[in-house]
N, C-alpha and C. Protein backbone atom coordinates (compact mmCIF):
# COMPACT_ATOMS: atom_id res chain seq x y z
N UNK A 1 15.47 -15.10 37.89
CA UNK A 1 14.60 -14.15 38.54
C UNK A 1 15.25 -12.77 38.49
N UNK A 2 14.30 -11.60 38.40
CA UNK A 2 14.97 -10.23 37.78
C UNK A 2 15.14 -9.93 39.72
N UNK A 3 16.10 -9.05 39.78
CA UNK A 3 16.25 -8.59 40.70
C UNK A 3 15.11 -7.40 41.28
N UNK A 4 14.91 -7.84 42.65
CA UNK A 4 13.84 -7.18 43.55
C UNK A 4 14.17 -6.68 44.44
N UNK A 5 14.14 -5.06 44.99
CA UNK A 5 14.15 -4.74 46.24
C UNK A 5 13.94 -5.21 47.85
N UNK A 6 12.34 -5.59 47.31
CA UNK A 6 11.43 -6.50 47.88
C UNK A 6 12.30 -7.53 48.79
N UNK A 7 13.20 -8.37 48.07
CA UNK A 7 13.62 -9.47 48.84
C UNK A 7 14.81 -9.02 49.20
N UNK A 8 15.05 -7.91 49.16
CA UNK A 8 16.78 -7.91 50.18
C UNK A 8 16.47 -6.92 51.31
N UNK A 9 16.91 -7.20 52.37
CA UNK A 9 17.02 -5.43 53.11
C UNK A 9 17.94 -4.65 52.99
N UNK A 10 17.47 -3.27 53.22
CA UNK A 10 18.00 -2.28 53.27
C UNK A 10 19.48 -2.29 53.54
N UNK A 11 20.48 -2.53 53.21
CA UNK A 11 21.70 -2.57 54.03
C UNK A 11 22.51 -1.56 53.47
N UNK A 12 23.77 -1.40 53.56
CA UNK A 12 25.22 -0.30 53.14
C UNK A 12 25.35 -0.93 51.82
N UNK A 13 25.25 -2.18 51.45
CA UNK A 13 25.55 -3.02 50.63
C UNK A 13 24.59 -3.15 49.55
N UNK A 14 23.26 -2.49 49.48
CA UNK A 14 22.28 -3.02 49.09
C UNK A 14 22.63 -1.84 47.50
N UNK A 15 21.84 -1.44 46.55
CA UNK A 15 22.01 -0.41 46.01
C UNK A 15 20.88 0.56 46.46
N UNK A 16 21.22 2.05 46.25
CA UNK A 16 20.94 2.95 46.76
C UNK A 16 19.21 2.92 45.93
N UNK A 17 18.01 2.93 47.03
CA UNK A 17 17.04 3.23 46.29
C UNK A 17 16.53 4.75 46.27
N UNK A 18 17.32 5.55 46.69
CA UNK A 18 16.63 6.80 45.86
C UNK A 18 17.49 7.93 46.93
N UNK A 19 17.78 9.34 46.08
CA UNK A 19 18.07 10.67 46.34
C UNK A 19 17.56 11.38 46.37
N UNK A 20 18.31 12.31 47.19
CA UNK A 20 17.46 14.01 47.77
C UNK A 20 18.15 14.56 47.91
N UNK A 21 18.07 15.93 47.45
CA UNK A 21 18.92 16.76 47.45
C UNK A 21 19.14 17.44 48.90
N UNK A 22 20.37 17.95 49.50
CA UNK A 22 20.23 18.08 51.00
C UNK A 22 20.54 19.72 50.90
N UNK A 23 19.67 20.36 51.97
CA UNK A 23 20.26 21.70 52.00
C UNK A 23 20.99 21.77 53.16
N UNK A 24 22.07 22.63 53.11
CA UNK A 24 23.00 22.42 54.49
C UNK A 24 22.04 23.52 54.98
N UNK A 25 22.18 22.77 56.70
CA UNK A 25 21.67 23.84 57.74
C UNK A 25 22.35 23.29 58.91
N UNK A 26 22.65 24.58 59.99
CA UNK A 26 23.33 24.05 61.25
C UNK A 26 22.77 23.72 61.95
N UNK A 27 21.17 23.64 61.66
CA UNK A 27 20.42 23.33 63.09
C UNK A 27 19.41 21.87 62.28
N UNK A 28 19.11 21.53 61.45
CA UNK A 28 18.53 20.85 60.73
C UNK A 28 18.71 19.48 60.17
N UNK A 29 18.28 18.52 61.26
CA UNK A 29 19.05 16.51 60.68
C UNK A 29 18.28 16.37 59.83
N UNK A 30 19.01 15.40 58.74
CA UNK A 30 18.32 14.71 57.69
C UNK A 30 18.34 13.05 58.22
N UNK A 31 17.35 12.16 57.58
CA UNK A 31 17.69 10.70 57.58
C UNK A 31 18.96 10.53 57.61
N UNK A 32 19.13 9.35 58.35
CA UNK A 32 20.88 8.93 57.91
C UNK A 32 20.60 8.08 56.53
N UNK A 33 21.79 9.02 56.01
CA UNK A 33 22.12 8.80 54.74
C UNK A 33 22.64 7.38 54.41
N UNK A 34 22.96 6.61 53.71
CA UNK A 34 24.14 5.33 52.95
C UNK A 34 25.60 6.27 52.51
N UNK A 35 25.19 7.46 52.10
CA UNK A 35 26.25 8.33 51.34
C UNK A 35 26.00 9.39 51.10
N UNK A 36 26.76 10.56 50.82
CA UNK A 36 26.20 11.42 50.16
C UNK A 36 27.00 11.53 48.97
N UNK A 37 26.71 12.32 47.71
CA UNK A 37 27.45 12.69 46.35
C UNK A 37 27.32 13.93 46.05
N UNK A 38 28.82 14.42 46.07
CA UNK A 38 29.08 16.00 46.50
C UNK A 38 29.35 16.32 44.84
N UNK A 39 28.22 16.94 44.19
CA UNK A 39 28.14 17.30 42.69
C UNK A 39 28.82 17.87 42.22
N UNK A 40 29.11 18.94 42.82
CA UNK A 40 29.60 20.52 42.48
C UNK A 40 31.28 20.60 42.84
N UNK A 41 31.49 19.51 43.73
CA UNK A 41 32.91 19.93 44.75
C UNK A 41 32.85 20.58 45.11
N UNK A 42 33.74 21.12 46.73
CA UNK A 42 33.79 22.04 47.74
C UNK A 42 34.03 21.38 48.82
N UNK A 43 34.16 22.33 49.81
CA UNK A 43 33.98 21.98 51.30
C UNK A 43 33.02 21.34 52.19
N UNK A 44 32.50 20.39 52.25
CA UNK A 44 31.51 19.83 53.00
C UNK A 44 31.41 19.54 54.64
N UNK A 45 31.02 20.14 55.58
CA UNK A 45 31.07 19.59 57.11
C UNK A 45 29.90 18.98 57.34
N UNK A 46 29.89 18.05 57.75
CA UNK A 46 29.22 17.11 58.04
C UNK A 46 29.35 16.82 59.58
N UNK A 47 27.99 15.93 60.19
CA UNK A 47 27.65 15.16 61.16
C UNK A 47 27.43 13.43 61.30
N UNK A 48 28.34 12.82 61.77
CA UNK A 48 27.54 11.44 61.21
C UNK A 48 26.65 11.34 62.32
N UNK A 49 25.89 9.75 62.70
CA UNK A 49 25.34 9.28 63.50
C UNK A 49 25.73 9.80 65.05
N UNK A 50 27.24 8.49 65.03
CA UNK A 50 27.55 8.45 66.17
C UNK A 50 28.72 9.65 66.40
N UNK A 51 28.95 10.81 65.69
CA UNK A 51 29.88 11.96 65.80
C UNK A 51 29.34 12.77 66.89
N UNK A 52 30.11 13.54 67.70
CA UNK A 52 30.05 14.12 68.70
C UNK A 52 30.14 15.59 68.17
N UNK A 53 31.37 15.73 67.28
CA UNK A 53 31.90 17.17 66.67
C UNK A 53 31.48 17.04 65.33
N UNK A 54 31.28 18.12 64.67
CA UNK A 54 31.56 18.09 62.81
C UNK A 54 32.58 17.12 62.52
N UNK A 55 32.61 17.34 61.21
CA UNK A 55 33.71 16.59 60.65
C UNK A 55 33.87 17.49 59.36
N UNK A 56 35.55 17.99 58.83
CA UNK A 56 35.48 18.86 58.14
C UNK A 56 35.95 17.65 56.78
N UNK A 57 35.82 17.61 55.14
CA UNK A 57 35.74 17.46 53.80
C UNK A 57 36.58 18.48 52.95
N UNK A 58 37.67 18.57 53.32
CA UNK A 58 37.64 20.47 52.41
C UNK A 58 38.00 20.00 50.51
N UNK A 59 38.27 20.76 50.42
CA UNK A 59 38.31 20.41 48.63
C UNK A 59 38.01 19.57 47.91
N UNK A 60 36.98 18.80 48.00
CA UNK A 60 36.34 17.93 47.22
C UNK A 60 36.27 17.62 46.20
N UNK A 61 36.76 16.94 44.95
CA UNK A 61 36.62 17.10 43.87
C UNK A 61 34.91 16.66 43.27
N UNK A 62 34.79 17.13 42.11
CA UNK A 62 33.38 17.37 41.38
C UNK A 62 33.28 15.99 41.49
N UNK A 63 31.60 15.25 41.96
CA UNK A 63 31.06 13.92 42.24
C UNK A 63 31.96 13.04 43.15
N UNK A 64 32.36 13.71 44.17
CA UNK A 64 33.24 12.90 45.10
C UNK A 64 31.86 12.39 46.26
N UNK A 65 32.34 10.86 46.54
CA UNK A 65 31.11 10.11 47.32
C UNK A 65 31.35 10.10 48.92
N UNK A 66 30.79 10.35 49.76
CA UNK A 66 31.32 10.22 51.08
C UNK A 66 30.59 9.03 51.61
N UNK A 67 30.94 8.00 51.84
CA UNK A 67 30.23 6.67 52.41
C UNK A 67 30.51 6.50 53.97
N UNK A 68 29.06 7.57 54.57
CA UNK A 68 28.95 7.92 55.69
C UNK A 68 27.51 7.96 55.97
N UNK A 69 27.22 7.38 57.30
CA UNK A 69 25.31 7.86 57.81
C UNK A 69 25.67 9.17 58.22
N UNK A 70 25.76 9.98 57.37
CA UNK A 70 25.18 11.76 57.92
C UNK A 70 24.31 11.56 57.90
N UNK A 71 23.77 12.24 59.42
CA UNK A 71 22.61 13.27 59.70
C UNK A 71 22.27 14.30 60.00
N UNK A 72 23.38 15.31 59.13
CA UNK A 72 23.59 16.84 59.02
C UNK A 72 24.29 17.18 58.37
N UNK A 73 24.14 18.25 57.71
CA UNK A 73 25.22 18.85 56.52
C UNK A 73 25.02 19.87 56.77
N UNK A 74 26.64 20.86 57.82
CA UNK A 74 26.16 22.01 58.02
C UNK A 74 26.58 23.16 57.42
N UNK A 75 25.81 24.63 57.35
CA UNK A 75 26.13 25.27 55.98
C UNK A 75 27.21 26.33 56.87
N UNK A 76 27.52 26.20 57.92
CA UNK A 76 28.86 26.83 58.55
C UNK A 76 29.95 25.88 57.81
N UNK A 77 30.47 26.64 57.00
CA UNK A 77 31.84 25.96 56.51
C UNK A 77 31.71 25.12 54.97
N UNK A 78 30.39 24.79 54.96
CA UNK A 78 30.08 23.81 53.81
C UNK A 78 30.11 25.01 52.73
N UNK A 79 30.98 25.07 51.39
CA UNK A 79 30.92 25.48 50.55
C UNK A 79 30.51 25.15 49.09
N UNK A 80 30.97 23.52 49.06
CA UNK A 80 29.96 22.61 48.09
C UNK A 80 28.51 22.94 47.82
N UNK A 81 28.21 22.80 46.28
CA UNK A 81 26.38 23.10 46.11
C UNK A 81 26.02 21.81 45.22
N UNK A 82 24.92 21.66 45.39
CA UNK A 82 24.30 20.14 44.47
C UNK A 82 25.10 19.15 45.50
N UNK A 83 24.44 18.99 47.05
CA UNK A 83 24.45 17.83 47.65
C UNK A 83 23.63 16.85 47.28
N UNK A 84 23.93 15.79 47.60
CA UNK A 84 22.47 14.18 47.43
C UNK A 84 22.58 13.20 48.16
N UNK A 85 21.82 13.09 49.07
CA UNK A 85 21.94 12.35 49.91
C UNK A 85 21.71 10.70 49.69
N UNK A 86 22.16 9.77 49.40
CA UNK A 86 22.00 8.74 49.04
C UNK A 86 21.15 7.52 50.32
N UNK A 87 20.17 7.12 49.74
CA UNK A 87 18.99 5.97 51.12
C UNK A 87 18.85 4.67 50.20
């Protein structure tokens, strides 16, 4: 049997069914993510779920993966371009 979305759920584990590109904003949540994939490299601050404060990323190298539920990517500090939010 070919493999189906259909029959698995959604999990961390599952493979990623689809991207979006994220624009950082400080006031602005996205879905929680599975990951994001930082294209460009840079500085990324981020929010996860259960985070209280940012969380700072600094020097990122080009396609570095962060395997985190962000639900914010904020553009105070974020210097990275070509975010993707991975669901």
């Amino acid at each position: 049997m070919a493999y189906s979305p259909a029959y698995f759920p959604n999990t961390p584990a599952t493979p990623v069914r689809r991207s979006v590109v994220v624009t950082p904003s400080d006031t602005a949540r996205i879905d929680p993510t599975k990951s994001l994939i930082i294209v460009s490299g840079g500085t990324v601050v981020i929010q996860c779920s259960e985070d209280t404060a940012p969380q700072i990323f600094p020097n990122l190298p080009p396609y570095a993966e962060l395997t985190f539920e962000v639900v914010k990517v904020l553009a105070s500090g974020t210097t990275a371009q070509d975010i993707r939010g991975c669901y």
